[in-house]
Protein backbone atom coordinates (compact mmCIF):
# COMPACT_ATOMS: atom_id res chain seq x y z
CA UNK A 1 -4.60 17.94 14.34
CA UNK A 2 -7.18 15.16 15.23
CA UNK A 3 -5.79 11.60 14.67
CA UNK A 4 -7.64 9.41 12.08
CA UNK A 5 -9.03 6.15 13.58
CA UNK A 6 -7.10 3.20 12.84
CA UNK A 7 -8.41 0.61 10.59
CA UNK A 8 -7.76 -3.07 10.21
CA UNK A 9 -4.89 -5.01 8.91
CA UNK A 10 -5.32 -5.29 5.33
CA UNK A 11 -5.91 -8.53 3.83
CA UNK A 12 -3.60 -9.91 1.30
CA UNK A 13 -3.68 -12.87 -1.35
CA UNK A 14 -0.89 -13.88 -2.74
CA UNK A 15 -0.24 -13.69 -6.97
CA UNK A 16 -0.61 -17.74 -7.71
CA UNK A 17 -4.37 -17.08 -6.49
CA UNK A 18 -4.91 -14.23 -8.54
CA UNK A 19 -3.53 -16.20 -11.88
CA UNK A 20 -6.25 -18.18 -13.89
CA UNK A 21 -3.31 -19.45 -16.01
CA UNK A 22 0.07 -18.66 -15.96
CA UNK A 23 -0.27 -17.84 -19.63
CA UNK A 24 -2.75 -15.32 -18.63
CA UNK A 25 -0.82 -14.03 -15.78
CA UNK A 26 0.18 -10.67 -15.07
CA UNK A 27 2.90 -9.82 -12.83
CA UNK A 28 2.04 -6.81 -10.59
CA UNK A 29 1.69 -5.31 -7.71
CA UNK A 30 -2.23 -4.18 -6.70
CA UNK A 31 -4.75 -2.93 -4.12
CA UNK A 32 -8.02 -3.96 -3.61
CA UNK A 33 -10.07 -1.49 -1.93
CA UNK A 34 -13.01 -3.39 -0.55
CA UNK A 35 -14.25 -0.51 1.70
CA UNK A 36 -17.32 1.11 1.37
CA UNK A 37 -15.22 4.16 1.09
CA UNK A 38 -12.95 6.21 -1.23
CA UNK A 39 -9.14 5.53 -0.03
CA UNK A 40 -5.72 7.39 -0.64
CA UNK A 41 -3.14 4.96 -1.66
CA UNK A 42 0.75 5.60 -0.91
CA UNK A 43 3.78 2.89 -1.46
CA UNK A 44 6.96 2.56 -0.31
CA UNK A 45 9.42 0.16 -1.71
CA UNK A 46 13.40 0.03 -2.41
CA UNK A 47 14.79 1.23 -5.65
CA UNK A 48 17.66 0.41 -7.41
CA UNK A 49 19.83 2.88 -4.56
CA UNK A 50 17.65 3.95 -2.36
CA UNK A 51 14.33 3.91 -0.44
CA UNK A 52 11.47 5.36 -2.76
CA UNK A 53 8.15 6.62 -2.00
CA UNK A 54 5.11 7.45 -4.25
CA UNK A 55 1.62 8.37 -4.30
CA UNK A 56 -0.89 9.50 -4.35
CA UNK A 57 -3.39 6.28 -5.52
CA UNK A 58 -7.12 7.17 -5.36
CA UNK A 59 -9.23 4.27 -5.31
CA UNK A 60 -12.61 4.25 -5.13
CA UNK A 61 -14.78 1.43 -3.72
CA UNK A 62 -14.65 -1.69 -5.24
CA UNK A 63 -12.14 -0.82 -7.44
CA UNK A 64 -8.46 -2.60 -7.76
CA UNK A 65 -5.00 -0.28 -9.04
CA UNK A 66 -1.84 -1.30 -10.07
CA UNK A 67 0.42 0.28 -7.71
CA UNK A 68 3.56 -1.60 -9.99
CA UNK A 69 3.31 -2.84 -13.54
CA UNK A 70 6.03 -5.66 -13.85
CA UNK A 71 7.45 -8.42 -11.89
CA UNK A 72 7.77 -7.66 -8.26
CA UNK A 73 11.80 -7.42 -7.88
CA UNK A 74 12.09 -7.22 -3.90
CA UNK A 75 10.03 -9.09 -1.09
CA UNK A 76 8.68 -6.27 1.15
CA UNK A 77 6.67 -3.66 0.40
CA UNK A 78 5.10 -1.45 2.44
CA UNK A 79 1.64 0.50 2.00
CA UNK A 80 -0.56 3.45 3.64
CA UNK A 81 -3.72 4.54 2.98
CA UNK A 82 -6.30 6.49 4.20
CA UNK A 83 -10.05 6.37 4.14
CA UNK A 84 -11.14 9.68 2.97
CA UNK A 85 -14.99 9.40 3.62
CA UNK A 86 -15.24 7.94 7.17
CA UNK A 87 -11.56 8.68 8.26
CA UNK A 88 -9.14 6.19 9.37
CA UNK A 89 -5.93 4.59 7.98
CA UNK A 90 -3.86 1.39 7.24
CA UNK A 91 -0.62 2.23 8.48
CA UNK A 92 2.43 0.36 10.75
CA UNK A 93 5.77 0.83 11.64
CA UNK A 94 7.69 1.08 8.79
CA UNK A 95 8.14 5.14 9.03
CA UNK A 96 8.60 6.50 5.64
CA UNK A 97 8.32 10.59 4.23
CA UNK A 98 4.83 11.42 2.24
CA UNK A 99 3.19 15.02 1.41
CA UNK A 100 -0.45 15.67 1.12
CA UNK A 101 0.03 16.14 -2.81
CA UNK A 102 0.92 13.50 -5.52
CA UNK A 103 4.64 12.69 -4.64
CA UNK A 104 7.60 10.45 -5.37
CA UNK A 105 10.36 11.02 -2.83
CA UNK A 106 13.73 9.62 -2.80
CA UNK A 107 14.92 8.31 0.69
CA UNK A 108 13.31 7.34 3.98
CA UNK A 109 15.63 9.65 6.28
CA UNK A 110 15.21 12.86 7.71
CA UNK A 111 11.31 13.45 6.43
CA UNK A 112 10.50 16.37 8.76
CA UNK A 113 13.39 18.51 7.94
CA UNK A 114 13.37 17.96 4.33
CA UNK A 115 9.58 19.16 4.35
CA UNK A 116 7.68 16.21 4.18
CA UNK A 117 5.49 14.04 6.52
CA UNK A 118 6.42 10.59 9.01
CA UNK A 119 4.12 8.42 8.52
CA UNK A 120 4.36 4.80 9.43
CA UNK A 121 3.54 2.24 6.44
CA UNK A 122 2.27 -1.16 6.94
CA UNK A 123 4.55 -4.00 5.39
CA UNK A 124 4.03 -6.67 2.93
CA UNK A 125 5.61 -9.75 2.93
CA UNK A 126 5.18 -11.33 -0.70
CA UNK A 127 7.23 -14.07 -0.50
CA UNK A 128 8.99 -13.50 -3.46
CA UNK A 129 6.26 -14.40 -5.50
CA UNK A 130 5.83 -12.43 -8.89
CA UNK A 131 2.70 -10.68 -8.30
CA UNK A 132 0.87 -9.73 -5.46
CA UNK A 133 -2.72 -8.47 -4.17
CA UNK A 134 -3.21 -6.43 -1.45
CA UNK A 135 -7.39 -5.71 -0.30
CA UNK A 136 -8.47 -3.01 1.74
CA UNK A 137 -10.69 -3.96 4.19
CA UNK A 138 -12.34 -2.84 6.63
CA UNK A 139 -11.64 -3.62 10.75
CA UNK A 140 -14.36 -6.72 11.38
CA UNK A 141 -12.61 -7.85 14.57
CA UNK A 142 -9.10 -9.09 13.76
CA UNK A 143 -8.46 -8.64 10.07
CA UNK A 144 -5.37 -10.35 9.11
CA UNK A 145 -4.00 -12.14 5.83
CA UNK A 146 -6.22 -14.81 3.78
């Protein structure tokens, strides 16, 4: 199976830049896809027990999704994605199980021989803040946070 190119780091704003007012402020957690491409979206974040992982997200471009409605309750998150048009994908280290269909999975261990996929997710560091953008973007020579 050929290896999809890898894209660049997303870019991510922080939730006090999104809000216009804080009585007009919505506490979530969203991607941005700012590709010229259609992406697949997939999450990974820690539930009240365990490690959870959802998706799929299908985000066309130009378009933003709430990935989760609510306060953000933990720090990290971590996200994949992949560009289904050109090929490519946002991934990192954080290894975590996915499928090829719409998923949620319960627990980060043992992927493979419970019949799902490895794949590495990139993390993202909110800094406890609320809410929390994540953008898409595409590799334009170091990518990195704004």
């Amino acid at each position: 199976m050929r290896r999809p190119r890898r894209l660049g780091l997303a870019a991510i704003v922080g939730g006090a830049f999104l809000a216009v007012t804080a009585a007009t402020a919505k506490a979530d957690l969203r991607l941005c896809n700012k590709t010229p491409s259609r992406v697949g979206v997939a999450i990974g974040y820690k539930g009240a027990s365990d490690w959870r992982t959802e998706g799929w997200w299908n985000l066309d471009p130009g378009v933003c999704e709430t990935l989760l409605a609510g306060a953000l309750s933990a720090r990290y998150y971590y996200i994949y994605a992949v560009d289904y048009d050109r090929g490519g994908e946002w991934g990192g280290r954080a290894f975590m199980c996915t499928r090829d269909k719409e998923f949620t999975i319960t627990g980060v261990g043992d992927c493979v021989a419970r019949g799902f996929q490895r794949t590495g997710f990139f993390e993202v560091d909110t800094g406890e803040q609320a809410s929390w953008t994540v953008q898409l973007t595409e590799e334009t020579g170091g990518g990195g946070a704004q």
